[in-house]
N, C-alpha and C. Protein backbone atom coordinates (compact mmCIF):
# COMPACT_ATOMS: atom_id res chain seq x y z
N UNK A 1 -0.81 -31.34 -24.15
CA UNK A 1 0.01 -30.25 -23.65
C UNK A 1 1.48 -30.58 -23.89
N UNK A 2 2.65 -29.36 -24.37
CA UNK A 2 3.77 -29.37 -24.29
C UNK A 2 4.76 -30.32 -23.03
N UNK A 3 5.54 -30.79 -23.60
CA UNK A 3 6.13 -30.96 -22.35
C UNK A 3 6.98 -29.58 -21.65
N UNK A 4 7.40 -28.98 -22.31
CA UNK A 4 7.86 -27.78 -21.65
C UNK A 4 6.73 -26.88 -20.86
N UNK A 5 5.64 -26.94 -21.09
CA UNK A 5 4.54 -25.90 -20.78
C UNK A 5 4.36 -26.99 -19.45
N UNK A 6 4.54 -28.13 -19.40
CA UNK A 6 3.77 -29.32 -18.14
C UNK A 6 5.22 -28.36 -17.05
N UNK A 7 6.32 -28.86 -17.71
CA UNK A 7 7.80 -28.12 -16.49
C UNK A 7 7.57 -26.53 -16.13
N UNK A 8 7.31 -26.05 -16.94
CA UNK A 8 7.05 -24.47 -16.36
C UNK A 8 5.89 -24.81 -15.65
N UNK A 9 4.49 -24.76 -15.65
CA UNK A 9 3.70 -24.89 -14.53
C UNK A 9 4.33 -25.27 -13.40
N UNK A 10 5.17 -26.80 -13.22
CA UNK A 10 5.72 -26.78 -11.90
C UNK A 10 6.45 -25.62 -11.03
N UNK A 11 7.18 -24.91 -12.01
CA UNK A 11 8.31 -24.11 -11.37
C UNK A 11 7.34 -22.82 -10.90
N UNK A 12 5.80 -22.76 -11.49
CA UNK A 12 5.16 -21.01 -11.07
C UNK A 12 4.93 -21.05 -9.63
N UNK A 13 5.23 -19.41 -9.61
CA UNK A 13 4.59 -19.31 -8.15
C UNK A 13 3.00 -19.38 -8.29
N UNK A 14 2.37 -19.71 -6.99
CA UNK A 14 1.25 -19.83 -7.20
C UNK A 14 0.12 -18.59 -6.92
N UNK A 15 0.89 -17.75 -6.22
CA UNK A 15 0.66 -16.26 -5.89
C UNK A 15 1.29 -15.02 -7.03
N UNK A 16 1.02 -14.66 -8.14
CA UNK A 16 2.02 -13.84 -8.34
C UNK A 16 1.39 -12.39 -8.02
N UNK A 17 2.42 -11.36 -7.56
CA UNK A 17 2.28 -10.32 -7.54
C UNK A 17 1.56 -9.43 -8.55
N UNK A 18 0.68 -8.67 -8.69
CA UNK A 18 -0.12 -7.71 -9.55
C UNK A 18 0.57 -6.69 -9.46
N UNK A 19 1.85 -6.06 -10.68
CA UNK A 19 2.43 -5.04 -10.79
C UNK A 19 2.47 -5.26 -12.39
N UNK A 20 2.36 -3.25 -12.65
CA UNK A 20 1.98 -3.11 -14.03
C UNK A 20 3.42 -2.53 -14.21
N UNK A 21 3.52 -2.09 -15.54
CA UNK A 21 4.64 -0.63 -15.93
C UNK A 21 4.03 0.38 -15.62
N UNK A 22 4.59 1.28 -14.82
CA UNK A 22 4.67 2.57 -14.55
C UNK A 22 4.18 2.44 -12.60
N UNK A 23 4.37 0.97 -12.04
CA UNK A 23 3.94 1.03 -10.59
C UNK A 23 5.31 1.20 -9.84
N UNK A 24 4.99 1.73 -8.36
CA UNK A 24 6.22 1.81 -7.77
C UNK A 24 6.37 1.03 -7.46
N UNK A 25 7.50 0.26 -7.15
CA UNK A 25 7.37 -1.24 -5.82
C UNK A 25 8.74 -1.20 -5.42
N UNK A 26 8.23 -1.92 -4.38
CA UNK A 26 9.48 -2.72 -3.53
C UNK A 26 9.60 -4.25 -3.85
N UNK A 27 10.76 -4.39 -4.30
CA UNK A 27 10.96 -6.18 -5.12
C UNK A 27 11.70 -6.89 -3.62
N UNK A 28 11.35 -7.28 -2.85
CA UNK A 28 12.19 -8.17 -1.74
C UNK A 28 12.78 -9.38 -2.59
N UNK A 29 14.37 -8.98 -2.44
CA UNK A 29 15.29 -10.16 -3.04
C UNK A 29 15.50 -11.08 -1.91
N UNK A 30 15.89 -12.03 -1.99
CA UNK A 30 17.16 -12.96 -1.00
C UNK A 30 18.18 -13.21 -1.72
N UNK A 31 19.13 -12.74 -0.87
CA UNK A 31 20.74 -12.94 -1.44
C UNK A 31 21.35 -13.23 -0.79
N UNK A 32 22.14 -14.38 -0.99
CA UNK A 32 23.02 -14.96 -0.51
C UNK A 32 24.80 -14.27 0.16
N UNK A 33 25.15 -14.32 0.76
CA UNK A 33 26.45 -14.04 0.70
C UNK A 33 27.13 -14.93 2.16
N UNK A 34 28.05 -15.99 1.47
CA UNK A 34 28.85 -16.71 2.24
C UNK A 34 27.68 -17.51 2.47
N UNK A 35 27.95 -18.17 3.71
CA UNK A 35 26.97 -18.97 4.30
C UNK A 35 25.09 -18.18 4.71
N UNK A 36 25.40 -16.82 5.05
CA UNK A 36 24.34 -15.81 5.55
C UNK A 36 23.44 -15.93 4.14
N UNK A 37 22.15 -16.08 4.69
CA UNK A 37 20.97 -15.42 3.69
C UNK A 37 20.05 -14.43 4.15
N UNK A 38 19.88 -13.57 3.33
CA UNK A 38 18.97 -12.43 3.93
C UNK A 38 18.12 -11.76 3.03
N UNK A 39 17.04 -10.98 3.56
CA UNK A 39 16.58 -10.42 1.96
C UNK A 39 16.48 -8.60 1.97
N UNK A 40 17.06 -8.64 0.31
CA UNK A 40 17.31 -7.04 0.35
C UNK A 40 16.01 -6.85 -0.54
N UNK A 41 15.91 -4.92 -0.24
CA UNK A 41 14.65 -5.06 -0.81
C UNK A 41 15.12 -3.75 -1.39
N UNK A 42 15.00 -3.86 -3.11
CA UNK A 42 15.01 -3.07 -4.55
C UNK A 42 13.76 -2.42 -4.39
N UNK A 43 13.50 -0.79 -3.92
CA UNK A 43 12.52 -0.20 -4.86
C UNK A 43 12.55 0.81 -5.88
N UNK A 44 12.08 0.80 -6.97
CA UNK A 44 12.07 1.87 -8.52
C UNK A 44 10.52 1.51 -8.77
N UNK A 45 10.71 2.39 -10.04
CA UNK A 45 9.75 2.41 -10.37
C UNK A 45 9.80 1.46 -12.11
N UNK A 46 8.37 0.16 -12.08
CA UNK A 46 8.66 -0.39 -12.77
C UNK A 46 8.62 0.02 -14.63
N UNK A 47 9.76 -0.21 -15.22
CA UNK A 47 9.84 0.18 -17.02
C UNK A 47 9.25 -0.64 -18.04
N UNK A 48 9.25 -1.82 -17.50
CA UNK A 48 9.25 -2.43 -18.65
C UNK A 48 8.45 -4.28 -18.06
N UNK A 49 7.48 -5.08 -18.90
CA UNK A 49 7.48 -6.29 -18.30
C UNK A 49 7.22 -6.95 -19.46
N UNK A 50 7.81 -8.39 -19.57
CA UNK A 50 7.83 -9.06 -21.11
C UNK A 50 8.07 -10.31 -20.40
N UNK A 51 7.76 -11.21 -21.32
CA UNK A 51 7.59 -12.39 -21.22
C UNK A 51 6.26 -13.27 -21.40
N UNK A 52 6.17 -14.12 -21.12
CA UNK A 52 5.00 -15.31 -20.75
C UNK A 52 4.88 -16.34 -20.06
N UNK A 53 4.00 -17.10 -19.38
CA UNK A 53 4.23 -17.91 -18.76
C UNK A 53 4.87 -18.05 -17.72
N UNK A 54 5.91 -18.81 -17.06
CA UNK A 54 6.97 -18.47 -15.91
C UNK A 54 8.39 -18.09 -16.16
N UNK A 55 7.85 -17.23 -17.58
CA UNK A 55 9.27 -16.42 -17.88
C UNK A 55 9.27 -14.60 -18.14
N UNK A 56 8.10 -14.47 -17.04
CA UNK A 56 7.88 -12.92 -17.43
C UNK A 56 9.04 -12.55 -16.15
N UNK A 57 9.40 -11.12 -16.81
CA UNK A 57 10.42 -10.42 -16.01
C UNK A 57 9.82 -8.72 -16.03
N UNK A 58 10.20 -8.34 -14.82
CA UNK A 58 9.92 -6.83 -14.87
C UNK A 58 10.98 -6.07 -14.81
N UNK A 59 11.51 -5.00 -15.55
CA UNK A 59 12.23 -4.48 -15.20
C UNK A 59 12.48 -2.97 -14.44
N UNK A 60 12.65 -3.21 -13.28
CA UNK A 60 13.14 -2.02 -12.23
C UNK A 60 14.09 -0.72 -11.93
N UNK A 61 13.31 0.41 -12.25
CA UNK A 61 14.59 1.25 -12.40
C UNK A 61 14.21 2.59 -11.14
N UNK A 62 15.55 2.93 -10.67
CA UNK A 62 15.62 3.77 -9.40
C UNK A 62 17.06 4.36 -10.07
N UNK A 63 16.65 5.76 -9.17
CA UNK A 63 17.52 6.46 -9.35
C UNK A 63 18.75 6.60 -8.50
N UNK A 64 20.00 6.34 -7.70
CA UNK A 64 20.59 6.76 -6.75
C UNK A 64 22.19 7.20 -6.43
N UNK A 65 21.67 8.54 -5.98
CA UNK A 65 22.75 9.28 -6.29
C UNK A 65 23.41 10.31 -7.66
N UNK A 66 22.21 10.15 -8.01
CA UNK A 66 22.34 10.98 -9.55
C UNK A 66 22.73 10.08 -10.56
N UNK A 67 22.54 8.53 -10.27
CA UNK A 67 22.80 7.18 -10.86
C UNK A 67 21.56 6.70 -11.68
N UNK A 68 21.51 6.35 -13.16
CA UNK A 68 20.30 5.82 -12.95
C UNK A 68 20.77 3.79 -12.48
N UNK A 69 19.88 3.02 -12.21
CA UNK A 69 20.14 1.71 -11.51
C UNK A 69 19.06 1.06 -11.90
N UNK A 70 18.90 0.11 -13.12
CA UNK A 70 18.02 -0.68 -13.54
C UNK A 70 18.53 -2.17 -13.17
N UNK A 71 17.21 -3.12 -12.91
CA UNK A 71 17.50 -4.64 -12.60
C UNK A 71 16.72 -5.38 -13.31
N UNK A 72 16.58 -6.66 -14.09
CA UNK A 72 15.50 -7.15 -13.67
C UNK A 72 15.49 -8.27 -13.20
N UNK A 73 14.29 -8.64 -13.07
CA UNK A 73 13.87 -9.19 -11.89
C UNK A 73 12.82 -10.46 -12.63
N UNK A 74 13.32 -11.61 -12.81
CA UNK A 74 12.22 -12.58 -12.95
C UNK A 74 11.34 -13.16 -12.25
N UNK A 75 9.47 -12.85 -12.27
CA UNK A 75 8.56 -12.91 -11.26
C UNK A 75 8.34 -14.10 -10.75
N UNK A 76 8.83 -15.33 -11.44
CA UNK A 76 8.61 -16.14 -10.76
C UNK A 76 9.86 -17.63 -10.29
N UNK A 77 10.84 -16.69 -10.22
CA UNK A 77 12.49 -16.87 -9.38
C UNK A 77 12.14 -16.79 -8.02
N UNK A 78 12.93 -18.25 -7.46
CA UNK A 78 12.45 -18.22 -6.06
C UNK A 78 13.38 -17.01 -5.12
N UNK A 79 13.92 -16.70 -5.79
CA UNK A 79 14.70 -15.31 -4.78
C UNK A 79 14.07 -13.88 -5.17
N UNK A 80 13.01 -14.39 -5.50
CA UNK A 80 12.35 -13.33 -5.43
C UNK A 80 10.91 -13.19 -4.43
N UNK A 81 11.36 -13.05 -3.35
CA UNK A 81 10.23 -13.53 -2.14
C UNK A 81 9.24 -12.41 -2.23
N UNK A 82 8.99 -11.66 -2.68
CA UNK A 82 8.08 -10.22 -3.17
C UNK A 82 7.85 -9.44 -3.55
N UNK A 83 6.56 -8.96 -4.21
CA UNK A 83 6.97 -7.41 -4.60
C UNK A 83 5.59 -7.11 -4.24
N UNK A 84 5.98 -5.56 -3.66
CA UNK A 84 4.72 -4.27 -3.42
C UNK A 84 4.59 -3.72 -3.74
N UNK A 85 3.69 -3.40 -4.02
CA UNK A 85 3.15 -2.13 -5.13
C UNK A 85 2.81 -1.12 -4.24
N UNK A 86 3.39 0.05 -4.36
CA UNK A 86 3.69 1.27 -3.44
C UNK A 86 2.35 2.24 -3.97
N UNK A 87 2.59 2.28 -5.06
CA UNK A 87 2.08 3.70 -5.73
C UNK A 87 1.78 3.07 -7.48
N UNK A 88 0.75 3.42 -8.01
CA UNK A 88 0.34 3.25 -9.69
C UNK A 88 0.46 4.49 -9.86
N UNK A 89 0.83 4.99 -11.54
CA UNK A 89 0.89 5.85 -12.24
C UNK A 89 0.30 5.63 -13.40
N UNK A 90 -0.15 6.88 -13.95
CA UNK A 90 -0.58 6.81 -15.09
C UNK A 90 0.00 7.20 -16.17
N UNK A 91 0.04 5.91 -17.38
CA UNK A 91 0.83 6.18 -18.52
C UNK A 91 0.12 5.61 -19.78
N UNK A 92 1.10 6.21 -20.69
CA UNK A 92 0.21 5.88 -22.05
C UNK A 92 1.35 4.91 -23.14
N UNK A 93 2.18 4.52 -22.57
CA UNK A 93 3.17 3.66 -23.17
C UNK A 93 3.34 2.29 -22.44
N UNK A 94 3.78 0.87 -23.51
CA UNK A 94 3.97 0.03 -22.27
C UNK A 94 4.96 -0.28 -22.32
N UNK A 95 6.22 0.37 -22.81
CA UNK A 95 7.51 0.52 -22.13
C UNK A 95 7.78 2.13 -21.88
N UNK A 96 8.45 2.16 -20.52
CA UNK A 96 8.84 3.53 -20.33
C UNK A 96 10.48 4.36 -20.65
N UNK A 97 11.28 3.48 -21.45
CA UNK A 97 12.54 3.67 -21.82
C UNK A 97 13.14 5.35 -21.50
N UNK A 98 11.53 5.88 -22.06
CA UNK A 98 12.24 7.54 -22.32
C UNK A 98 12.41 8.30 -21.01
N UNK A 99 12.61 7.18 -19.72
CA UNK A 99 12.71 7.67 -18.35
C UNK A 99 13.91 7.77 -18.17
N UNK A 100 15.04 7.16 -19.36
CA UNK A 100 16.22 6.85 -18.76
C UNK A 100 16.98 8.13 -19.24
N UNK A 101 16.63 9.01 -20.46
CA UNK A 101 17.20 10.13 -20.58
C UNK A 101 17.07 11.49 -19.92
N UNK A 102 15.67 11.22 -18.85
CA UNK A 102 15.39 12.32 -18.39
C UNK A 102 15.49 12.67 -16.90
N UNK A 103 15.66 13.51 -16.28
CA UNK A 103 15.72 14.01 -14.75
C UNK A 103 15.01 14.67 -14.09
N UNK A 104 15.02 14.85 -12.79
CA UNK A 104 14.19 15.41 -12.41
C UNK A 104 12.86 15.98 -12.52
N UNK A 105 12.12 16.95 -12.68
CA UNK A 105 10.78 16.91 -12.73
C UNK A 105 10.31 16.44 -14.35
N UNK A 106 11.62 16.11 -14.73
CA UNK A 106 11.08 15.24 -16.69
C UNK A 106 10.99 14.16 -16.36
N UNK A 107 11.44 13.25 -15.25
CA UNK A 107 11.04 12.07 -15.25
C UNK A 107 9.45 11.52 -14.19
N UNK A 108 8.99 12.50 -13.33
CA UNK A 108 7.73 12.39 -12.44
C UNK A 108 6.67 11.73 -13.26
N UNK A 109 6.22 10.91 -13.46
CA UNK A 109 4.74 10.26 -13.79
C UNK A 109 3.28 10.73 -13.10
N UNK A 110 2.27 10.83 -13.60
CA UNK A 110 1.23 11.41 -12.53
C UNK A 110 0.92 10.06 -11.71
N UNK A 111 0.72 10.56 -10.53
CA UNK A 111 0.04 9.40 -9.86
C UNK A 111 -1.09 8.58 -9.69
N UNK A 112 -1.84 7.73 -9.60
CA UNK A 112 -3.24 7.36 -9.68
C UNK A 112 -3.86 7.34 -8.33
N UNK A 113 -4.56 8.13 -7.62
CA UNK A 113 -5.34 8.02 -6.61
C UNK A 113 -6.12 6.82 -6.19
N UNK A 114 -6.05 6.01 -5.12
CA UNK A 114 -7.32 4.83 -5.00
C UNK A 114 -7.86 5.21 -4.38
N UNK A 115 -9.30 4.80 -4.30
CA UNK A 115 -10.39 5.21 -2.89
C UNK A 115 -10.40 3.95 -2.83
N UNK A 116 -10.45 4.38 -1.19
CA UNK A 116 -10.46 2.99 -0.01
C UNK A 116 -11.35 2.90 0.37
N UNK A 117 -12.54 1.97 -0.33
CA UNK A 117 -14.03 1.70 0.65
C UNK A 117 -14.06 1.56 1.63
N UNK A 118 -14.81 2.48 2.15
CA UNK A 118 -15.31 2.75 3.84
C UNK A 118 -16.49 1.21 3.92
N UNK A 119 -16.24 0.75 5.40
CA UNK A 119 -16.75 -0.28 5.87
C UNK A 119 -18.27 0.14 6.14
N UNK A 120 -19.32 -0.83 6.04
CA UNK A 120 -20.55 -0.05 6.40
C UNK A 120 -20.62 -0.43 7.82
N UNK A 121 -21.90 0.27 7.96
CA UNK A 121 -22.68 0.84 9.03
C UNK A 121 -22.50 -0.27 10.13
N UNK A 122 -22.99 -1.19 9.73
CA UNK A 122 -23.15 -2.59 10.64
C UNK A 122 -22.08 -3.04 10.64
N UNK A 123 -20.53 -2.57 10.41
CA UNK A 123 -18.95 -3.74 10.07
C UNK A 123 -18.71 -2.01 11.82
N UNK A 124 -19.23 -1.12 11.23
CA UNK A 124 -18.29 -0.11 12.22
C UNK A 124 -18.77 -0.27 13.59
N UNK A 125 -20.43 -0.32 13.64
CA UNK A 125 -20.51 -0.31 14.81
C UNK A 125 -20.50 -1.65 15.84
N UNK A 126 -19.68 -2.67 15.03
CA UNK A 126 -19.55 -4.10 15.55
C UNK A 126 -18.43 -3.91 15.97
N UNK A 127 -17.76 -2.95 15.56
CA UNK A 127 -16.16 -2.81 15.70
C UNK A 127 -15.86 -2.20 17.01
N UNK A 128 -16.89 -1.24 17.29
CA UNK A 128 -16.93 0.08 18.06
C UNK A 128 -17.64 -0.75 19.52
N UNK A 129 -17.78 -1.17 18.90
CA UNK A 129 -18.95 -2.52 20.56
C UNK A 129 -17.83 -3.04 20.96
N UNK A 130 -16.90 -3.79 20.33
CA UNK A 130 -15.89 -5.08 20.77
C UNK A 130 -14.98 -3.73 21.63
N UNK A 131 -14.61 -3.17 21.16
CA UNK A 131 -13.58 -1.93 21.25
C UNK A 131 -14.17 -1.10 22.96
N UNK A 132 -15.17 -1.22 22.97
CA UNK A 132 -15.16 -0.44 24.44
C UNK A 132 -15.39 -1.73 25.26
N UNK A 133 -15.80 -3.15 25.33
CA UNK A 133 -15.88 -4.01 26.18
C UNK A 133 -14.52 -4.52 26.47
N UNK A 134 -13.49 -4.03 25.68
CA UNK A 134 -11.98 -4.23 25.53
C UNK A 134 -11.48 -3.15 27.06
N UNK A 135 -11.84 -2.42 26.74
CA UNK A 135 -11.56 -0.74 27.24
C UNK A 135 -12.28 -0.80 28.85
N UNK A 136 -13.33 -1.37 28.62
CA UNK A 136 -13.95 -1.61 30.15
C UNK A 136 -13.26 -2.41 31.39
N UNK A 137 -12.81 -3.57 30.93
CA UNK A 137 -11.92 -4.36 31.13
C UNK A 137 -10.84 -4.05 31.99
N UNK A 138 -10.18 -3.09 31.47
CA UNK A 138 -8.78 -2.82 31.35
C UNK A 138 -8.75 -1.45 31.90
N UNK A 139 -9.53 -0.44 32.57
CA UNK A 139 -9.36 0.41 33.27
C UNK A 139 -9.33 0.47 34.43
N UNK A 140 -8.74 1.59 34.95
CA UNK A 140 -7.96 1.30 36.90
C UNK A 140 -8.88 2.22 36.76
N UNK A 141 -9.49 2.60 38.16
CA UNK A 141 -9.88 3.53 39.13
C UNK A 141 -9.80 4.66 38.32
N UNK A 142 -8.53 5.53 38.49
CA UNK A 142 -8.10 6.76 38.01
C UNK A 142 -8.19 6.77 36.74
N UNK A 143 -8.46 5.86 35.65
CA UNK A 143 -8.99 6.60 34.28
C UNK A 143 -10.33 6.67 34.36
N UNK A 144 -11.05 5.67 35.18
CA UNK A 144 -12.53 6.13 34.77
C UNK A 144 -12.83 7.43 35.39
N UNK A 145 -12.09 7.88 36.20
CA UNK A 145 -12.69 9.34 36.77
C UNK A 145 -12.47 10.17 35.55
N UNK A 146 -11.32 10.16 34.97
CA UNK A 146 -11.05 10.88 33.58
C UNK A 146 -11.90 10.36 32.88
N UNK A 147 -12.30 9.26 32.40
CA UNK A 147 -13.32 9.09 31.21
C UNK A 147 -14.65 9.80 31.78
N UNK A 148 -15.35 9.84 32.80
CA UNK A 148 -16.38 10.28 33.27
C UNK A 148 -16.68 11.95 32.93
N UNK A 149 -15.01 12.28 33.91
CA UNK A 149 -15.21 14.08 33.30
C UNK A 149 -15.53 14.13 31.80
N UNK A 150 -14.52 13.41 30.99
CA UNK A 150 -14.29 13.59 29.80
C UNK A 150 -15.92 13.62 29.06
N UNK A 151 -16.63 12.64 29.51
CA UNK A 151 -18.25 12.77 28.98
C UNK A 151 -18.89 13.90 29.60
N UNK A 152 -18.44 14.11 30.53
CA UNK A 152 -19.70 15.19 31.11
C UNK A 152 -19.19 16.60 30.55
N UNK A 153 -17.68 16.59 30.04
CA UNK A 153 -17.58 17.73 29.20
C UNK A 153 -17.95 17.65 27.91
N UNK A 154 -18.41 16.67 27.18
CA UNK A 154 -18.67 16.50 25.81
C UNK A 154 -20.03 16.74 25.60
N UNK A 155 -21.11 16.19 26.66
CA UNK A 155 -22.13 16.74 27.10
C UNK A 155 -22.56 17.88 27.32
N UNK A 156 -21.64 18.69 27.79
CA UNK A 156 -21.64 20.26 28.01
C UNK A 156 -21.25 20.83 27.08
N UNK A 157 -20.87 20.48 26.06
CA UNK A 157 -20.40 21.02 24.94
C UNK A 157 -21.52 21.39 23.58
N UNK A 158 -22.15 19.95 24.02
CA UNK A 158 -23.40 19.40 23.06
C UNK A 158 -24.73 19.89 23.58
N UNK A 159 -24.89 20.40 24.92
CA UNK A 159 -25.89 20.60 25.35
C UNK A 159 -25.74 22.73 24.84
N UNK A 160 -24.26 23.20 24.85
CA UNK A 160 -23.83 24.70 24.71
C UNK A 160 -24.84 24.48 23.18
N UNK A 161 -24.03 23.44 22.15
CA UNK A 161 -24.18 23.67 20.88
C UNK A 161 -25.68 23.78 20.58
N UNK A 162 -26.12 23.14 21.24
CA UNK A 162 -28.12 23.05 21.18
C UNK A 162 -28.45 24.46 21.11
N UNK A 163 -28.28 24.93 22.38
CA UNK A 163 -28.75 26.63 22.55
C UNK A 163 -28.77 27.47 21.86
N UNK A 164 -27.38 26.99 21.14
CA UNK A 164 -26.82 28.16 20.08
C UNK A 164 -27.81 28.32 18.63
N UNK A 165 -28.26 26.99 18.29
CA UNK A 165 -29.17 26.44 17.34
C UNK A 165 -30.57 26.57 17.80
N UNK A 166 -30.86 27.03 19.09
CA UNK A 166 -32.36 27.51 18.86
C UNK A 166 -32.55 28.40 19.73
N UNK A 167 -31.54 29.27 18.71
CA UNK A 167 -32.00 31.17 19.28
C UNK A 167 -33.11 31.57 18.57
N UNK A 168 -33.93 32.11 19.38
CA UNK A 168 -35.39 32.81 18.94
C UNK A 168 -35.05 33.89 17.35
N UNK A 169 -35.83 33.23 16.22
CA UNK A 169 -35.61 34.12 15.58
C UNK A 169 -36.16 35.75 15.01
N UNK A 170 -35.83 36.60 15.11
CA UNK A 170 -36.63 37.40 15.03
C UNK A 170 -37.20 37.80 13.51
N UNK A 171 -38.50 37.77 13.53
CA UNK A 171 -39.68 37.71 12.78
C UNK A 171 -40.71 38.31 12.46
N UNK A 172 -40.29 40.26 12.29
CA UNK A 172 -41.34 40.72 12.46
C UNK A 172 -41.86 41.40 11.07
């Protein structure tokens, strides 16, 4: 192995962030000023990412104020304490340059929808057990009279809905 390739391994983060071109994010900087450190946090939408190794950079562009405001941002610079990925878009280029001549509804990307797997059967109702022995616990006097009505109206509700579902049908 290189000796340069042995020094970059040291310097990678060991986490890096999963952001493509065309994702939204929030880049959390730390910046210095005077003695104070604090961290500001850049979000655009990302244009452009190049590099290799622990020299890839993304570059960040937001609009503000009728400004356009590009940065970039090297992913694995320790002042760079994060990035979130807000929102993916879908694109067919892997640089987006032609964002910088355009405005308003010329610059919108479509968005990519995720579905969020629902937990099964046996994760919900383990959840739903812990959750009322929590609740049992922790009630005075005067809510259980309210929780009590509250069932015996839900009951009455469910017992209305029954009736309604087995009206005699007529059949002649």
């Amino acid at each position: 192995m290189n000796i340069v390739d042995e020094i970059e391994k040291e310097n990678m983060k060991e986490k890096t962030p999963q952001c493509k071109v065309g994702d939204l994010v929030d880049v959390h900087v730390r910046t210095v000023e005077g003695e104070k450190e604090r961290i500001q946090i850049f979000n655009g939408t990302v244009i452009s990412k190049k590099g290799s190794g622990n020299r890839i950079t993304i570059t960040v562009r937001r609009v503000v104020q009728g400004e356009g405001v590009e940065r970039v941002f090297p992913i694995h610079s320790p002042n760079v304490v994060d990035i979130v990925v807000k929102k993916s878009h879908k694109i067919r280029r892997a640089k987006l340059y032609y964002l910088r001549d355009r405005k308003g509804k010329g610059a919108r990307l479509k968005e990519i929808r995720r579905r969020v797997k629902k937990a099964s059967k046996s994760d919900q109702t383990d959840s739903v057990v812990a959750d009322e022995e929590t609740v049992a616990t922790e009630e005075t006097p005067a809510e259980t009279t309210k929780a009590s009505k509250a069932a015996k109206t839900t009951k009455a509700s469910k017992a209305k809905a029954k009736k309604k579902d087995e009206k005699p049908s007529t059949d002649s």
